[in-house]
N, C-alpha and C. Protein backbone atom coordinates (compact mmCIF):
# COMPACT_ATOMS: atom_id res chain seq x y z
N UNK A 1 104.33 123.05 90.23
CA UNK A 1 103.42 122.91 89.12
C UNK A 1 102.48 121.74 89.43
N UNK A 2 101.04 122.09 88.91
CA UNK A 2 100.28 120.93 89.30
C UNK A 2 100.71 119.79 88.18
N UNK A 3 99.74 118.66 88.54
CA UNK A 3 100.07 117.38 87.87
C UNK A 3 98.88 117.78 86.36
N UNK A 4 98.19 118.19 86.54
CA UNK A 4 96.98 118.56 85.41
C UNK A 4 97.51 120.09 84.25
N UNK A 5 98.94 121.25 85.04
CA UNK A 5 99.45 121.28 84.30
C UNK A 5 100.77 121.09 83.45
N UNK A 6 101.16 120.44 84.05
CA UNK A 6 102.32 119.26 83.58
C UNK A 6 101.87 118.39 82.50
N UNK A 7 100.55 117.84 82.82
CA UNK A 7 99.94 117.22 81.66
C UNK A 7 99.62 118.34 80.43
N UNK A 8 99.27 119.19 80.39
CA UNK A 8 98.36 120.47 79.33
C UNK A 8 99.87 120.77 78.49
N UNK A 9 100.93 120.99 79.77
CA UNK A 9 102.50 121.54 78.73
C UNK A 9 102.94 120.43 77.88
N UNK A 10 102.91 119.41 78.48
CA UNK A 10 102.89 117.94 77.60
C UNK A 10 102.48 117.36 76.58
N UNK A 11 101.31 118.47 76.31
CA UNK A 11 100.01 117.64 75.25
C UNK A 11 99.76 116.54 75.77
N UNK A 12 99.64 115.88 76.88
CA UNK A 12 98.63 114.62 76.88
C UNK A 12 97.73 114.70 78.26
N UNK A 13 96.84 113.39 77.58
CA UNK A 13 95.70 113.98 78.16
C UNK A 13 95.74 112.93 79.80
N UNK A 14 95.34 113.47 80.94
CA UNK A 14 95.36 113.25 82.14
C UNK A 14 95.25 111.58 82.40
N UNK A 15 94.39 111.25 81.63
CA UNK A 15 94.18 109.95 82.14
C UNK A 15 95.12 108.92 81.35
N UNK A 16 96.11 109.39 80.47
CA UNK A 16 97.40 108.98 79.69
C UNK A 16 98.06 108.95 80.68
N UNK A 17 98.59 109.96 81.84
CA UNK A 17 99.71 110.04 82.37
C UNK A 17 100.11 109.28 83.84
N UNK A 18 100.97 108.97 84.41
CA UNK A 18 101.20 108.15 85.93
C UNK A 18 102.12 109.18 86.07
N UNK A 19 101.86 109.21 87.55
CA UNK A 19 102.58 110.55 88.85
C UNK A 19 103.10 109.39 89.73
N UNK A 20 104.28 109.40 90.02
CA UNK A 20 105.03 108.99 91.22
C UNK A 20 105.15 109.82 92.19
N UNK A 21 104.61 109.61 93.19
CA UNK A 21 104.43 110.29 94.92
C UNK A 21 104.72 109.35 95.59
N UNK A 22 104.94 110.74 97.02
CA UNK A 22 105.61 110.23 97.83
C UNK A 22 104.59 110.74 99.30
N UNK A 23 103.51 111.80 98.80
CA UNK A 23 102.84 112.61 99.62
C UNK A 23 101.47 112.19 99.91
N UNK A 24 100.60 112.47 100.49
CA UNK A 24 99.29 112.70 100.74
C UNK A 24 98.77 113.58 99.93
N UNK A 25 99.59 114.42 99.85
CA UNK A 25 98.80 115.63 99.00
C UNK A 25 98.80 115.65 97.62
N UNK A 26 99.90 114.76 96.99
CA UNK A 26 100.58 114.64 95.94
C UNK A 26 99.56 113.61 95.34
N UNK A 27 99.06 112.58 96.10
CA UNK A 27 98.83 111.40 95.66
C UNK A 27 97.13 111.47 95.44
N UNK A 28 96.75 112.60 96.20
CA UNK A 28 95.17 112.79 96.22
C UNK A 28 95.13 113.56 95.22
N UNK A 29 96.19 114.52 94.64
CA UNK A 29 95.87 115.41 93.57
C UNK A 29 95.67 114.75 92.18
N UNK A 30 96.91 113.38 92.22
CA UNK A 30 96.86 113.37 90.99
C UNK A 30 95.77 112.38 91.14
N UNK A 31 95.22 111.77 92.07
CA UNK A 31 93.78 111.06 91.73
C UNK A 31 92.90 111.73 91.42
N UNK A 32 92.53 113.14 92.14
CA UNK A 32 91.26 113.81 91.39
C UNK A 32 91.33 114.10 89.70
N UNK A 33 93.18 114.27 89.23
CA UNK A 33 93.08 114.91 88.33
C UNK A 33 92.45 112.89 87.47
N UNK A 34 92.49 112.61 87.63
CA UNK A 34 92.33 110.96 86.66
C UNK A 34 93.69 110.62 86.11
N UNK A 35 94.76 110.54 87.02
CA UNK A 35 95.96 110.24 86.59
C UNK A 35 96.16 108.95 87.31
N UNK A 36 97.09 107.78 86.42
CA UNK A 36 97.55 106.93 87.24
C UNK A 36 98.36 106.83 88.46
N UNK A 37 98.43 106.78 89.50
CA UNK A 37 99.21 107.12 90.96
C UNK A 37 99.94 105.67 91.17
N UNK A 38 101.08 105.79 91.50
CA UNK A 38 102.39 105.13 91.51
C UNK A 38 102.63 105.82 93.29
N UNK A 39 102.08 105.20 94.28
CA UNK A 39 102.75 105.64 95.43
C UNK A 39 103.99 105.06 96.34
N UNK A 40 105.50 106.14 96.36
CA UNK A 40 106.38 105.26 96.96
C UNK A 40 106.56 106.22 98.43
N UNK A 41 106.13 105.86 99.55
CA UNK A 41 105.60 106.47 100.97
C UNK A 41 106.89 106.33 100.94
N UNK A 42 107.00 108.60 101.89
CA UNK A 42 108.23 108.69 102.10
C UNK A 42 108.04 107.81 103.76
N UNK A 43 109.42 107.22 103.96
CA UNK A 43 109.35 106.63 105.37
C UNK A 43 109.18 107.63 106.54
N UNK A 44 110.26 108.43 106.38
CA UNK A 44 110.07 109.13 108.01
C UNK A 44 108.72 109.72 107.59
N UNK A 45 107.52 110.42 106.78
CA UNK A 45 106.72 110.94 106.86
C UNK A 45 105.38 110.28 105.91
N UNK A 46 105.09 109.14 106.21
CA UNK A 46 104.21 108.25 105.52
C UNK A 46 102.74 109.15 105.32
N UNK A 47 102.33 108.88 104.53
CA UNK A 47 101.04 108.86 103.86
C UNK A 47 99.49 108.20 104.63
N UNK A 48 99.15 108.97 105.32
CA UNK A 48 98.02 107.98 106.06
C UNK A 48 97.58 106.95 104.89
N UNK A 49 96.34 106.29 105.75
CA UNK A 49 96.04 104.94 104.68
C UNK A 49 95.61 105.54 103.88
N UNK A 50 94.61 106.06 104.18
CA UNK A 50 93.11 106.56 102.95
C UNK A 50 93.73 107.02 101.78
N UNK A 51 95.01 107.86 102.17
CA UNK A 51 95.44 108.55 100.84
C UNK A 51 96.14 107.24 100.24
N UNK A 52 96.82 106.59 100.94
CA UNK A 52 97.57 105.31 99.85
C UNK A 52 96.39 104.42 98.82
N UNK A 53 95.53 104.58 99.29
CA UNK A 53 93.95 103.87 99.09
C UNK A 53 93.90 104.13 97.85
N UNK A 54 93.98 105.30 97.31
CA UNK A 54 93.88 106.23 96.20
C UNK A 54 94.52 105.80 94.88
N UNK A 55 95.89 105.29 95.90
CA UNK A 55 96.97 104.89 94.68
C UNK A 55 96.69 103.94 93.95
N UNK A 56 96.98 103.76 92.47
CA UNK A 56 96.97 102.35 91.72
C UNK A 56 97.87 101.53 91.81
N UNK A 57 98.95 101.88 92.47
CA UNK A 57 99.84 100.73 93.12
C UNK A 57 100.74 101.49 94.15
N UNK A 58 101.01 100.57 95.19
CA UNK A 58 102.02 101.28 96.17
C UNK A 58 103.25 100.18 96.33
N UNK A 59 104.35 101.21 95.74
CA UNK A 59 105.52 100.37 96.18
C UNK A 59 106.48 100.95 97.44
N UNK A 60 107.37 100.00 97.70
CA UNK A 60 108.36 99.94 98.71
C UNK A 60 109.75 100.87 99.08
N UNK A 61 109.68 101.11 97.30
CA UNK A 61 111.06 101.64 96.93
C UNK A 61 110.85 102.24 95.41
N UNK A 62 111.64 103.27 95.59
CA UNK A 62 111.91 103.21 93.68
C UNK A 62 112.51 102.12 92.75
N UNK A 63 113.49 101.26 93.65
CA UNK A 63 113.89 99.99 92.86
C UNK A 63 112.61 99.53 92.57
N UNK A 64 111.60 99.07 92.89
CA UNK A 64 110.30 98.69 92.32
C UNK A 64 110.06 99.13 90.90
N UNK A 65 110.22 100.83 90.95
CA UNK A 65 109.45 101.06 90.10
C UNK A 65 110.09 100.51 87.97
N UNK A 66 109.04 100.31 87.60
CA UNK A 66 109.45 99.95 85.93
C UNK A 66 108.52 100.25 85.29
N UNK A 67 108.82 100.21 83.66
CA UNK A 67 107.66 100.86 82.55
C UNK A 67 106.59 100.10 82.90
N UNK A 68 106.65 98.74 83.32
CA UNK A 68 105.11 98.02 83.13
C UNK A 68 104.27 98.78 84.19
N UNK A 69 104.90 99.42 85.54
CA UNK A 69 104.11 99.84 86.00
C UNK A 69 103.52 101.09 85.36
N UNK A 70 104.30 101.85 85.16
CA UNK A 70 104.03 103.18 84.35
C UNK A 70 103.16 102.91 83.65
N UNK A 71 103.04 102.17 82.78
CA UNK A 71 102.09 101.99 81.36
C UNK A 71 101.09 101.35 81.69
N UNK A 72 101.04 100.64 83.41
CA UNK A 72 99.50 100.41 83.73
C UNK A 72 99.44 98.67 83.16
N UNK A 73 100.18 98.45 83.06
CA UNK A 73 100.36 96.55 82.13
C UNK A 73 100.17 95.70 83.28
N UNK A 74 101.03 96.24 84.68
CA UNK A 74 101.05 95.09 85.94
C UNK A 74 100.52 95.67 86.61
């Protein structure tokens, strides 16, 4: 399922929502859609730069991840 309709089944609107990726492909989609991008690069198969570029934050690990990031606060 895309990230734009994940958002539509949801009722909310695209630029409400943050996508956690791990992909290139994942991470460029949900930037076109105007979603917040949370990128955690899988190791054995990293993400060239350009696409991490994209992201609004790139972390290390999922231990990283928390609501402040989600909600766009940090």
């Amino acid at each position: 399922m895309s990230s734009l309709e994940a958002a539509r089944r949801l009722g909310v609107p695209p630029d409400r929502c943050a996508v956690v990726e791990d992909s290139a492909n994942g991470i460029r989609a949900a930037h076109a859609a105007g979603m917040r991008v949370i990128a955690i690069p899988n190791r054995r198969f990293p993400p060239p730069s350009e696409s991490l570029a994209l992201a609004d934050r790139v972390l290390r690990s999922v231990a990283e991840l928390d609501r402040g990031l989600v909600d766009g606060a940090e």
